[in-house]
C-alpha atoms as a PDB file:
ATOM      1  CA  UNK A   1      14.151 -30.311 209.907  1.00  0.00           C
ATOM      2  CA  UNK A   2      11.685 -27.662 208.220  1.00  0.00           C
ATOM      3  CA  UNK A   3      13.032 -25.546 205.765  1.00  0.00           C
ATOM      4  CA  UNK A   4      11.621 -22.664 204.381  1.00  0.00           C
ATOM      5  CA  UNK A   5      11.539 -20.748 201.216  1.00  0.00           C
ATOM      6  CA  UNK A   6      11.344 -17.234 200.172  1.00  0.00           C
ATOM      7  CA  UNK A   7      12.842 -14.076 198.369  1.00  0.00           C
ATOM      8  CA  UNK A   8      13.968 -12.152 201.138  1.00  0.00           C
ATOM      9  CA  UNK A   9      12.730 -11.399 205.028  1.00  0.00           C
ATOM     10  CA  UNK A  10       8.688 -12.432 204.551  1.00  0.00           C
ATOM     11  CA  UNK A  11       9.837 -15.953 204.598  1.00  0.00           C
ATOM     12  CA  UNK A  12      11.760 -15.219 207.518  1.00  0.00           C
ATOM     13  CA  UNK A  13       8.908 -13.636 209.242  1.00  0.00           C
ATOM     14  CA  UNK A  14       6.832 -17.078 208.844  1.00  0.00           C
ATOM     15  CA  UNK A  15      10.115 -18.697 210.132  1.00  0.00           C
ATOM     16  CA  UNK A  16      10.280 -16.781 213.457  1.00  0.00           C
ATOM     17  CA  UNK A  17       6.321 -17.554 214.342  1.00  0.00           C
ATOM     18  CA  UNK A  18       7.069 -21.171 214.093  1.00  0.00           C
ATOM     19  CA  UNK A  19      10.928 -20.864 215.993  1.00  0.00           C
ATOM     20  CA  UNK A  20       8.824 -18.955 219.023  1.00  0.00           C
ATOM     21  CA  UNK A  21       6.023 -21.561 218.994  1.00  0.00           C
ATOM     22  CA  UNK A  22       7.618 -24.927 218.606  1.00  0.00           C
ATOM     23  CA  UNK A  23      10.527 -27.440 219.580  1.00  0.00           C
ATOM     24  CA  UNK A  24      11.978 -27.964 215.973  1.00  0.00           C
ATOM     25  CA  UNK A  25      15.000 -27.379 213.829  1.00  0.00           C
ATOM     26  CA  UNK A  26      14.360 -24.706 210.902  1.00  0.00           C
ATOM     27  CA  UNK A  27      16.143 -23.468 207.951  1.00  0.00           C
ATOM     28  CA  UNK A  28      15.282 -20.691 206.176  1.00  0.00           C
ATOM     29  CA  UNK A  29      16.591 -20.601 202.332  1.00  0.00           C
ATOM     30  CA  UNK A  30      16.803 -16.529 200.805  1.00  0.00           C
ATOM     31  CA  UNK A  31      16.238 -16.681 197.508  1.00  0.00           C
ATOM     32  CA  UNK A  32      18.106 -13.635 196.704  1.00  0.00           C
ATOM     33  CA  UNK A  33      19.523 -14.941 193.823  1.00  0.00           C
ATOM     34  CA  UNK A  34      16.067 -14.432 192.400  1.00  0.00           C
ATOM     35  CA  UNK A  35      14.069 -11.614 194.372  1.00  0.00           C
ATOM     36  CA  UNK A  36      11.336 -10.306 193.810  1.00  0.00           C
ATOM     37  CA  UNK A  37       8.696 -12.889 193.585  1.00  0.00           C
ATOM     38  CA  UNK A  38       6.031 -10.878 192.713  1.00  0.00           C
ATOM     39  CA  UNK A  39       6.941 -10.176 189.191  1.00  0.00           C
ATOM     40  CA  UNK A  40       8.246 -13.160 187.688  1.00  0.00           C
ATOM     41  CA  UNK A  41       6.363 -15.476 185.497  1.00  0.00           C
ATOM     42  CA  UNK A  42       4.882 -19.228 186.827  1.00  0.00           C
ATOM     43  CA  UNK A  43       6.944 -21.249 184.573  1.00  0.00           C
ATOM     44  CA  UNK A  44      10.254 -19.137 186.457  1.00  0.00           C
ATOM     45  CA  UNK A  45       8.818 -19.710 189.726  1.00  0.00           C
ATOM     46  CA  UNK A  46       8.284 -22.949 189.142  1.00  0.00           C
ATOM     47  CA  UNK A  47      12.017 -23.622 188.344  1.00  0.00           C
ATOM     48  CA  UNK A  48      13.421 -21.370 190.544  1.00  0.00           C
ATOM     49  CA  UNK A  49      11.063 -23.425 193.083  1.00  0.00           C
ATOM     50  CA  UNK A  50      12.354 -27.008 192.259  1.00  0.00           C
ATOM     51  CA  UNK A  51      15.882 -26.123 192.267  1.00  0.00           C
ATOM     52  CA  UNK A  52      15.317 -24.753 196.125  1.00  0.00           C
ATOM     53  CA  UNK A  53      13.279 -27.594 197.207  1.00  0.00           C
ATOM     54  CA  UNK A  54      16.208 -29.592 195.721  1.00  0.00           C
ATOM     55  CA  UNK A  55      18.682 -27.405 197.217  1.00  0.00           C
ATOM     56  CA  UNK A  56      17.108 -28.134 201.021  1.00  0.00           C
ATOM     57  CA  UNK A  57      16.727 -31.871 200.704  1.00  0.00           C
ATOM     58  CA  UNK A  58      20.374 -32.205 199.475  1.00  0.00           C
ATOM     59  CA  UNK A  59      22.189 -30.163 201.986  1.00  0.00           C
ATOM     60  CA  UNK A  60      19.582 -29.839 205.196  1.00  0.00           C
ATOM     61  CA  UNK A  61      18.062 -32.990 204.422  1.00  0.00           C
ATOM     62  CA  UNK A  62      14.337 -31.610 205.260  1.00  0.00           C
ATOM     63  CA  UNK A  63      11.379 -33.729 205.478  1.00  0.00           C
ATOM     64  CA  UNK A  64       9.269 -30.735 205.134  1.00  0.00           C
ATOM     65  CA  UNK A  65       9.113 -27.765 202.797  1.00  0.00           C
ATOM     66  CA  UNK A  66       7.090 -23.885 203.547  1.00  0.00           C
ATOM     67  CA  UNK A  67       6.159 -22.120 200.696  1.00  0.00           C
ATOM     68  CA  UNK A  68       7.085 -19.037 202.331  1.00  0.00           C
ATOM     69  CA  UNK A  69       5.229 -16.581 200.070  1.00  0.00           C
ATOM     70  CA  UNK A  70       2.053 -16.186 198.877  1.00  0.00           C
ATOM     71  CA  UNK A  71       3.047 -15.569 195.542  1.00  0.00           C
ATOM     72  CA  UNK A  72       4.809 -19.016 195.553  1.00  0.00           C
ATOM     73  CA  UNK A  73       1.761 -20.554 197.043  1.00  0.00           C
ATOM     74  CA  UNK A  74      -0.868 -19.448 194.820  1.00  0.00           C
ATOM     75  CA  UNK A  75       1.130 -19.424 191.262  1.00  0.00           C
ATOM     76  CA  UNK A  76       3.095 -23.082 191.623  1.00  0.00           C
ATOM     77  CA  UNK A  77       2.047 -25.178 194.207  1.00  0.00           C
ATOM     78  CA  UNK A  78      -0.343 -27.271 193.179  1.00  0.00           C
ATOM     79  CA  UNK A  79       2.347 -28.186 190.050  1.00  0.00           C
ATOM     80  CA  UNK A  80       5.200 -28.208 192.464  1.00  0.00           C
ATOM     81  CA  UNK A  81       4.329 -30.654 195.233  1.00  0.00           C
ATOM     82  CA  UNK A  82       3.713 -33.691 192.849  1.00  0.00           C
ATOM     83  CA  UNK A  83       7.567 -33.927 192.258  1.00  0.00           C
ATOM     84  CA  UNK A  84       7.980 -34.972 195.602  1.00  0.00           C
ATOM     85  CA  UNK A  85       6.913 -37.294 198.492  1.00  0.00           C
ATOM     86  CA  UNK A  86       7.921 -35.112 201.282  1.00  0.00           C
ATOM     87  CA  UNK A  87       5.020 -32.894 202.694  1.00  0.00           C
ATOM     88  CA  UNK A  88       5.189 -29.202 200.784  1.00  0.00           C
ATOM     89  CA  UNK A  89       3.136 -26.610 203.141  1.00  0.00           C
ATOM     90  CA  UNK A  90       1.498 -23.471 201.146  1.00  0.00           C
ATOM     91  CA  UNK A  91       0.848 -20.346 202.736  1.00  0.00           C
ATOM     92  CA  UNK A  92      -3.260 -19.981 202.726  1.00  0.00           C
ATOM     93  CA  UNK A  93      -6.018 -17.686 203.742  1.00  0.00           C
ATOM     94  CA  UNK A  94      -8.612 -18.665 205.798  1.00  0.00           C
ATOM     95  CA  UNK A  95     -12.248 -17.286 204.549  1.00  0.00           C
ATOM     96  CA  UNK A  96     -13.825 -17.770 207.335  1.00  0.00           C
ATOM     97  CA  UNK A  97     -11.703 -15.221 209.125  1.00  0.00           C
ATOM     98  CA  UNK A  98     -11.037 -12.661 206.493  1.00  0.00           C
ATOM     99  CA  UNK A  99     -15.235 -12.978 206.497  1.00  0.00           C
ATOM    100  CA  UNK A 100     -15.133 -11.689 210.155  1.00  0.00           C
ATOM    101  CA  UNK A 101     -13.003  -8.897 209.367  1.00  0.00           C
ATOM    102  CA  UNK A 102     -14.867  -5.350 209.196  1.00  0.00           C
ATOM    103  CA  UNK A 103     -16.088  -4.088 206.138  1.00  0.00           C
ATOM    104  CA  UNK A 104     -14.006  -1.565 203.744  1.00  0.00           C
ATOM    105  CA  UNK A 105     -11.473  -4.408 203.415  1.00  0.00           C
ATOM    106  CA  UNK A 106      -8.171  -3.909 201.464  1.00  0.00           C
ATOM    107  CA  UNK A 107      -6.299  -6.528 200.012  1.00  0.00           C
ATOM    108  CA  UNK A 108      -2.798  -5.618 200.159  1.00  0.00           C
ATOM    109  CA  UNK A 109      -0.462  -8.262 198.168  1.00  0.00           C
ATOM    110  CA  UNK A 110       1.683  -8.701 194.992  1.00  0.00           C
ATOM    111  CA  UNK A 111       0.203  -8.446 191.420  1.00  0.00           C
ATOM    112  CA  UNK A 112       0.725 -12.747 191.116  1.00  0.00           C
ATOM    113  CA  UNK A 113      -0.973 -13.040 194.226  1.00  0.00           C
ATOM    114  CA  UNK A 114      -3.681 -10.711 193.633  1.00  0.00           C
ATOM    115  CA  UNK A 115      -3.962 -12.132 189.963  1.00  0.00           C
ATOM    116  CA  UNK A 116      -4.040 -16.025 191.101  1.00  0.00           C
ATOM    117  CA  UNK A 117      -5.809 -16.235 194.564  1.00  0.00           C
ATOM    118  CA  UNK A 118      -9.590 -16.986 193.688  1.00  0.00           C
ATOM    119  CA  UNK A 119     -10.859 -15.891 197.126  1.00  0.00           C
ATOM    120  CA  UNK A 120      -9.247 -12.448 196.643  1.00  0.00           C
ATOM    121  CA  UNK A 121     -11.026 -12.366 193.121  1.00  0.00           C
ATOM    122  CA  UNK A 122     -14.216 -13.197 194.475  1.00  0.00           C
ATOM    123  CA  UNK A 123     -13.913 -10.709 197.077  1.00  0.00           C
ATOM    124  CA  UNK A 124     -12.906  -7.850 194.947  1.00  0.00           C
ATOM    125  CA  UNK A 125     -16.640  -8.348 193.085  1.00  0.00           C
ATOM    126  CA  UNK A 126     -18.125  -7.240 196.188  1.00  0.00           C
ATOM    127  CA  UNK A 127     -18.717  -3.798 197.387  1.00  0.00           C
ATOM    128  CA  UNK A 128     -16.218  -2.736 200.496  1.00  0.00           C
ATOM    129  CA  UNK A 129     -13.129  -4.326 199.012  1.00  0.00           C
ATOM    130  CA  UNK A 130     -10.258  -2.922 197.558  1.00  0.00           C
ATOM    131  CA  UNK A 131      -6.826  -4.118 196.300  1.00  0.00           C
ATOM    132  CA  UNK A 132      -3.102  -2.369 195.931  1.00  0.00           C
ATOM    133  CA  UNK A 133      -0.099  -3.240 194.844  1.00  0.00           C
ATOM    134  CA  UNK A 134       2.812  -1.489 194.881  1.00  0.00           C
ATOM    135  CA  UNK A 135       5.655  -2.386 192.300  1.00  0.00           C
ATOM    136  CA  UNK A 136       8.353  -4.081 193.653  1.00  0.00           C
ATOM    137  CA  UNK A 137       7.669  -3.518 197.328  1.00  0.00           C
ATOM    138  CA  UNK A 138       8.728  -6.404 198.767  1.00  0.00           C
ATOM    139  CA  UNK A 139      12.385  -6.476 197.436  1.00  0.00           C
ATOM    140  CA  UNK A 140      12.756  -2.686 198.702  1.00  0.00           C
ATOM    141  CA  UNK A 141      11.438  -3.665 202.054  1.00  0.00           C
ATOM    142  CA  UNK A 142      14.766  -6.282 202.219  1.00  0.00           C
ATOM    143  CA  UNK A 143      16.752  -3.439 200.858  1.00  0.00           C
ATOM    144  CA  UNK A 144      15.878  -1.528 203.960  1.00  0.00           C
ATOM    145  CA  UNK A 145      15.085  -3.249 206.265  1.00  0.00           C
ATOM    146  CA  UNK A 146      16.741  -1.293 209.626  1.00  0.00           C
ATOM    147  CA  UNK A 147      15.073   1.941 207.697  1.00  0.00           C
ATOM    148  CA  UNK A 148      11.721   1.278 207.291  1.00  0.00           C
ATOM    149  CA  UNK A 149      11.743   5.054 207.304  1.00  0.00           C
ATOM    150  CA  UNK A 150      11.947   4.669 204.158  1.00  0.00           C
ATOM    151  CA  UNK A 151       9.216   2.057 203.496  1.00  0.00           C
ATOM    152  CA  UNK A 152       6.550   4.413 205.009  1.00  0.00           C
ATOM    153  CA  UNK A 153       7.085   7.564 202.401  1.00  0.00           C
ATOM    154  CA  UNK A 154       6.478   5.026 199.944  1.00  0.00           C
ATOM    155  CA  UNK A 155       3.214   3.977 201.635  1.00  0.00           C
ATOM    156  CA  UNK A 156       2.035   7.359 202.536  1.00  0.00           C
ATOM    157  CA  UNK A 157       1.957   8.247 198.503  1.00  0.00           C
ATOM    158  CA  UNK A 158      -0.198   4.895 198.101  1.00  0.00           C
ATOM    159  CA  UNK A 159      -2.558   5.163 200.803  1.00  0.00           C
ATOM    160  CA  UNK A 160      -3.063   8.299 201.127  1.00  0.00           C
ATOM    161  CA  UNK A 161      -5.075   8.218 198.290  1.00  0.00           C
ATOM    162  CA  UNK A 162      -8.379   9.375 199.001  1.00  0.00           C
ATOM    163  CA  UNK A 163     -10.023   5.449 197.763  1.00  0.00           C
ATOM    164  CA  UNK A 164      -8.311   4.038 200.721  1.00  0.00           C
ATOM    165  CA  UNK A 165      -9.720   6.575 203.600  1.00  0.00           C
ATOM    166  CA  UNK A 166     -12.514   4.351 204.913  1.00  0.00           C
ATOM    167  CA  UNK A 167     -10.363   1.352 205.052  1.00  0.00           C
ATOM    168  CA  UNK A 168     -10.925  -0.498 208.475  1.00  0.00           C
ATOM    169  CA  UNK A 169      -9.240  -3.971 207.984  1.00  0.00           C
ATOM    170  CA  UNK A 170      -6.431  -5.065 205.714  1.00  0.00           C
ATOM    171  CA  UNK A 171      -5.572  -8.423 204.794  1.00  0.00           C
ATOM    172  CA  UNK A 172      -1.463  -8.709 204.187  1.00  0.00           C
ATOM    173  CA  UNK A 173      -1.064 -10.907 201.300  1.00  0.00           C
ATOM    174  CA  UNK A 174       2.790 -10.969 201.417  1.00  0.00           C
ATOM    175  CA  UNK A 175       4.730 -12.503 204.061  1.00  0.00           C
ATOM    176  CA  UNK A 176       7.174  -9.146 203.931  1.00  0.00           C
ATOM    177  CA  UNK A 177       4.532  -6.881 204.631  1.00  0.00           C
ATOM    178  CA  UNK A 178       4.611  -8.035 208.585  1.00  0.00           C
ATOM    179  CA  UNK A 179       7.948  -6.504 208.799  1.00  0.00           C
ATOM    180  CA  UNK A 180       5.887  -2.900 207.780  1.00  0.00           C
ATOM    181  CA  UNK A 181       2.735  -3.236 209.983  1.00  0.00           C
ATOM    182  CA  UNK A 182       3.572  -0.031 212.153  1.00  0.00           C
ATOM    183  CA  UNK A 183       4.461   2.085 209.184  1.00  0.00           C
ATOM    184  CA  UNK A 184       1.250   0.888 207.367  1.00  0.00           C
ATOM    185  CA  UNK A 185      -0.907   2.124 210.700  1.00  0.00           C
ATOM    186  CA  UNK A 186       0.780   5.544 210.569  1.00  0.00           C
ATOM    187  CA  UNK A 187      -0.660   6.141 206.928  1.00  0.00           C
ATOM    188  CA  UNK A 188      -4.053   5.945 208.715  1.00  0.00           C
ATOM    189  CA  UNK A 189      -6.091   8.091 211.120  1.00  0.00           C
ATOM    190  CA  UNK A 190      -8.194   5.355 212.581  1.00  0.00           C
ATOM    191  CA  UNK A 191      -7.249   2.088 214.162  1.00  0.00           C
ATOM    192  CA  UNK A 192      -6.708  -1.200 211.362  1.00  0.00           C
ATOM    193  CA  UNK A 193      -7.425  -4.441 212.293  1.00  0.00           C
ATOM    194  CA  UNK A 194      -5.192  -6.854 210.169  1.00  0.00           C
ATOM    195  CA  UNK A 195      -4.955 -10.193 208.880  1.00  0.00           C
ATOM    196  CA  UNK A 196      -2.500 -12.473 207.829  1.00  0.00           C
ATOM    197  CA  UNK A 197      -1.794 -16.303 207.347  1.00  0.00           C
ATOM    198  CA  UNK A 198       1.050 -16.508 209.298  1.00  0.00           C
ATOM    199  CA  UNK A 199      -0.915 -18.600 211.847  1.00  0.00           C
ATOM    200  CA  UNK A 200      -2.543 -20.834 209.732  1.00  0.00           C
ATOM    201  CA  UNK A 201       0.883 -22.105 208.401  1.00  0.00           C
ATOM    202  CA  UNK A 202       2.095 -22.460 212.509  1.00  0.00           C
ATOM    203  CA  UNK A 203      -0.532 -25.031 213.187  1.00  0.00           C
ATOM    204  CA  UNK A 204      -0.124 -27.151 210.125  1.00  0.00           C
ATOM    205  CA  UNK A 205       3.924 -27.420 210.932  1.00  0.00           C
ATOM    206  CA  UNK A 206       2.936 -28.492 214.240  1.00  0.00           C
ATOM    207  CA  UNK A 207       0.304 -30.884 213.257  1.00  0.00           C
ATOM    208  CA  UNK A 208       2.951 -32.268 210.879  1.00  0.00           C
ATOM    209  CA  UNK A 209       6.089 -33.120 213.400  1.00  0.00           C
ATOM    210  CA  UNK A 210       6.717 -34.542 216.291  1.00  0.00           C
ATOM    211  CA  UNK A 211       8.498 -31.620 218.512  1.00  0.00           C
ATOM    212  CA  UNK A 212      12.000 -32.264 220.074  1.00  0.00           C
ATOM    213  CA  UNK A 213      13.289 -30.839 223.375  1.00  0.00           C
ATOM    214  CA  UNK A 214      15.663 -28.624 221.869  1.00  0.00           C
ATOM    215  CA  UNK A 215      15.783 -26.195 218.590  1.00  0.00           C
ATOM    216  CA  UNK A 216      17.573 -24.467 215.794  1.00  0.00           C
ATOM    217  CA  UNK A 217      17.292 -22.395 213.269  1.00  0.00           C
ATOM    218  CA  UNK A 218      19.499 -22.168 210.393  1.00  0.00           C
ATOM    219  CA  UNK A 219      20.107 -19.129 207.442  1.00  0.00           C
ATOM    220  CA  UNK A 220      21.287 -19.833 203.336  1.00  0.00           C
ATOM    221  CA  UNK A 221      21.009 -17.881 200.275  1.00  0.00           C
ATOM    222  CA  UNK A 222      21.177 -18.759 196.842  1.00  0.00           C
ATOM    223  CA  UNK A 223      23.192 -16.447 196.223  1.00  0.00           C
ATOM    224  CA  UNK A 224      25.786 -16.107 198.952  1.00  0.00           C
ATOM    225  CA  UNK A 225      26.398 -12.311 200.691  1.00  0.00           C
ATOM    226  CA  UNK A 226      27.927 -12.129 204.017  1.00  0.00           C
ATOM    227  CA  UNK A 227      26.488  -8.286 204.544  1.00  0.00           C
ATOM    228  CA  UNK A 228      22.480  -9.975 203.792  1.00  0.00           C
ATOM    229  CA  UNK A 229      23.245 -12.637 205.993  1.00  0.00           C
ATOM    230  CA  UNK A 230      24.527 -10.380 208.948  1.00  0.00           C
ATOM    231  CA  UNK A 231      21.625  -8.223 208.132  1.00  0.00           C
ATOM    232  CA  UNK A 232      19.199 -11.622 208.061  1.00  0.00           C
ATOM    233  CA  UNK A 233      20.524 -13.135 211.683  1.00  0.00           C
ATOM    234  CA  UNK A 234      20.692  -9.385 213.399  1.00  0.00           C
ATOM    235  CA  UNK A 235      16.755  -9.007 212.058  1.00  0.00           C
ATOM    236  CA  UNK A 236      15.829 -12.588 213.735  1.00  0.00           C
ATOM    237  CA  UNK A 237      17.945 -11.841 216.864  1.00  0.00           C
ATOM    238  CA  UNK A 238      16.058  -8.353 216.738  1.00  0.00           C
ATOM    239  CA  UNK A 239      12.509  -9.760 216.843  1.00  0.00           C
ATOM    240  CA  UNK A 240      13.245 -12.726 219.401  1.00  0.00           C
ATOM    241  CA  UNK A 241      13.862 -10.055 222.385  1.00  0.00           C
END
């Protein structure tokens, strides 16, 4: 079994690519005990981390851990997956695609990714790249999630800011920002290509396990609501039509 880990529905999102492209029995653990991600410190990730890794292998009995979130993956996994021998998968970018992308490039991601991902660093030096973050976006995107209505006012106030108008490609560097794609195109008057490392995370599950004839997929939280979990399985069952 492959569990995966996350504060809310970006996790989920990585989930549901590798439920619709592979034979394999999946668990995705909510942290929402502990959302957001995005502003906590790396020694509280770290923790908060362990005690879900622990948390999997005790009750799912995984043999293989997804870091979910990019935030997770570029804060606390290189500390994280020396505490155990099975493998621990973090979500990554791939340069070489990202390089392919059209220039006037925004890097849209939380402030820990943004602060600890050295490609995005090294990107922002150059001219025709641009970052945002918005506070606390993810954790309102799981607080409405069937009214992403609501998501796209918030975006509108970001980018329609006049630094963002010649933006062609943006490179989602949260997991939860799949779930707004569509309201993200409608604060723009031309077409965005986008990228994300969804895919990239998809191969290296299925270069790691030998695929079954049947499969599963499983939902917990940390900290246990029957309305997020309804919400959680009616989302999946949503975006499996």
């Amino acid at each position: 079994m492959v569990g995966f880990i996350d504060s809310g529905v970006g996790g989920l999102n990585v989930m549901l690519s590798c439920y619709k492209s592979l034979n394999e029995d999946f668990v995705f653990l909510c942290d929402n005990k502990n959302s957001p991600y995005g502003n906590k410190t790396q020694k509280k990730l770290f923790f908060v981390t362990k005690n879900n890794i622990d948390y999997l292998i005790k009750h799912y009995n995984v043999d293989m851990v997804v870091l979910a979130c990019n935030t997770l993956s570029f804060t606390i996994y290189d500390d994280i997956k020396k505490l155990y021998n099975i493998k621990i998968i973090p979500m990554k970018f791939n340069e070489e695609k990202i390089n392919k992308l059209n220039k006037d490039v925004l890097f849209f991601a939380t402030k820990n990714t943004i602060k600890n991902n050295n490609l995005i660093k090294n990107k922002l030096n150059k001219n025709g790249y641009k970052k945002l973050y918005i506070k606390d976006l993810a954790k309102k995107i799981d607080n409405n999630l069937f009214y992403l209505e609501n998501i796209e006012k918030i975006l509108k106030k970001h980018l329609k800011n006049k630094k963002y108008k010649n933006i062609k490609s943006i490179v989602l560097g949260c997991t939860h920002f799949l779930t707004i794609k569509n309201q993200i195109k409608n604060c723009f008057e031309n077409d965005i290509l986008f990228y994300d490392n969804i895919s990239e995370v998809v191969d290296i599950v299925k270069n790691n396990i030998t695929e079954k004839n049947s499969k599963s997929f499983h939902i917990a939280l940390t900290d246990y609501n029957y309305a997020k979990y309804v919400e959680l399985k009616a989302y999946i069952y949503k975006n499996l039509r």
